[in-house]
C-alpha atoms as a PDB file:
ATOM      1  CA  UNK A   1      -0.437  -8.203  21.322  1.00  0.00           C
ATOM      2  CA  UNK A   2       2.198  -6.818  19.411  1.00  0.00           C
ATOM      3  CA  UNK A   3       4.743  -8.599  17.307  1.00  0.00           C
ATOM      4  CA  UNK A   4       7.722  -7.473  14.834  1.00  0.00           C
ATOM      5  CA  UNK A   5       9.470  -9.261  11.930  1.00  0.00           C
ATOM      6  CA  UNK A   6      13.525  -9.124  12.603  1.00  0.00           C
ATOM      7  CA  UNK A   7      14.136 -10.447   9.028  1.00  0.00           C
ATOM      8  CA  UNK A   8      16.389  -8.996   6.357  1.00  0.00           C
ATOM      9  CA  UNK A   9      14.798  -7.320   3.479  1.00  0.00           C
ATOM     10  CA  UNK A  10      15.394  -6.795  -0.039  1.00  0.00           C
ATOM     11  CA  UNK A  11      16.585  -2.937  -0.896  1.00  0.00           C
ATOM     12  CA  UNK A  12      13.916  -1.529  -3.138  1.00  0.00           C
ATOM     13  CA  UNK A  13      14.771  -0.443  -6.813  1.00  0.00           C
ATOM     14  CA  UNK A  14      13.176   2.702  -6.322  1.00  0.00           C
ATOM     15  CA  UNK A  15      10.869   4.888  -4.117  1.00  0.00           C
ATOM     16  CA  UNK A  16       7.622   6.230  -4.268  1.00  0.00           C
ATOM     17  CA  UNK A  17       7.123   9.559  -2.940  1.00  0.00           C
ATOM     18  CA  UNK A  18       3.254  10.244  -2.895  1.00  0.00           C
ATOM     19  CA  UNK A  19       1.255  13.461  -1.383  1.00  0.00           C
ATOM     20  CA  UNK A  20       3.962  15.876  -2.533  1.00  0.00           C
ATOM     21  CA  UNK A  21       0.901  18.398  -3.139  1.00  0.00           C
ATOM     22  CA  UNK A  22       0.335  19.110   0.782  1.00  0.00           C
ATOM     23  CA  UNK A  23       3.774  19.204   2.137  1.00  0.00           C
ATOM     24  CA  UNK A  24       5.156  22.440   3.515  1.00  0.00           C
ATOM     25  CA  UNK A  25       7.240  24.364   1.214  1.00  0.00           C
ATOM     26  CA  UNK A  26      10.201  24.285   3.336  1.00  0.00           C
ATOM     27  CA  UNK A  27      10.478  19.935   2.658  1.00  0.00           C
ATOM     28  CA  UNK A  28      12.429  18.829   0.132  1.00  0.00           C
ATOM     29  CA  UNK A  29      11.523  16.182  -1.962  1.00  0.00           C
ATOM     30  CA  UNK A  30      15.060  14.046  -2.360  1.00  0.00           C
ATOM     31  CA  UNK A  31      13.943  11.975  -5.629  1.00  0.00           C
ATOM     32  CA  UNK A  32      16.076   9.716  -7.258  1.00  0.00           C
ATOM     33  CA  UNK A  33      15.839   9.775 -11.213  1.00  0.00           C
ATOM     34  CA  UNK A  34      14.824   6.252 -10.727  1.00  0.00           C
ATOM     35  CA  UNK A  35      11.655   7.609  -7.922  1.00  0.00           C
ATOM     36  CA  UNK A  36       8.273   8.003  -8.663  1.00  0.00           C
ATOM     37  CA  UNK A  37       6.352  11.258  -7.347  1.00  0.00           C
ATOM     38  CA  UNK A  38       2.850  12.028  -6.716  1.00  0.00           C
ATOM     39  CA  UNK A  39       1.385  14.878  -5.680  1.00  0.00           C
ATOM     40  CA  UNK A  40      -1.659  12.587  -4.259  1.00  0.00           C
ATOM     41  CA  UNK A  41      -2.032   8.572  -3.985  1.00  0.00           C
ATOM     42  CA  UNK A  42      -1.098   7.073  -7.109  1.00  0.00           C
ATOM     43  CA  UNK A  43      -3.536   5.062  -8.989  1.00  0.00           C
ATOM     44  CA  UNK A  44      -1.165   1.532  -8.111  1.00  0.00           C
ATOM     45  CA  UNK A  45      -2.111   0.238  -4.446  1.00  0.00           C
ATOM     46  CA  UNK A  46       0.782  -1.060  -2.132  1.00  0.00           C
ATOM     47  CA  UNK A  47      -0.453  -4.242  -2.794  1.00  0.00           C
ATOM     48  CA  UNK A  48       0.053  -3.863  -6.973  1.00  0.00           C
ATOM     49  CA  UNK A  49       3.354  -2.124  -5.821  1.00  0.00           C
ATOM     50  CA  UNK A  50       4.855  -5.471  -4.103  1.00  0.00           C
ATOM     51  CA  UNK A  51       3.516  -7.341  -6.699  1.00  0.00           C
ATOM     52  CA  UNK A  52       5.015  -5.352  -9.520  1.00  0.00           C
ATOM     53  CA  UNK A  53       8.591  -5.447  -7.642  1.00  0.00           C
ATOM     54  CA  UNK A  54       8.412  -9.624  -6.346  1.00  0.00           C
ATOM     55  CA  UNK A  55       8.235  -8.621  -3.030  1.00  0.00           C
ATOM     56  CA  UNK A  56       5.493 -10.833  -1.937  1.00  0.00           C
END
């Protein structure tokens, strides 16, 4: 079974760009002063994340 939620949701303050160590040189990395960047996982887990931003 699959199943999809069709509800509005907030805009995010900010992004979180994480692996940046293993992507092709040729990507760019459009960051946002307000972005985070990682070049691997960051220590927060999504779960922290939504927490952290209300969006639970």
């Amino acid at each position: 079974m699959a199943s999809s939620v069709d509800s509005a949701l907030p805009k995010t303050p900010c992004y979180t760009h994480i692996m940046l160590k293993y992507k092709p040189d040729w990507v760019e990395t459009f960051a946002a002063a307000d972005d985070l960047c990682f070049n691997e996982y960051p220590d927060e887990s999504i779960a922290e994340w939504h927490e952290r931003l209300a969006n639970i």
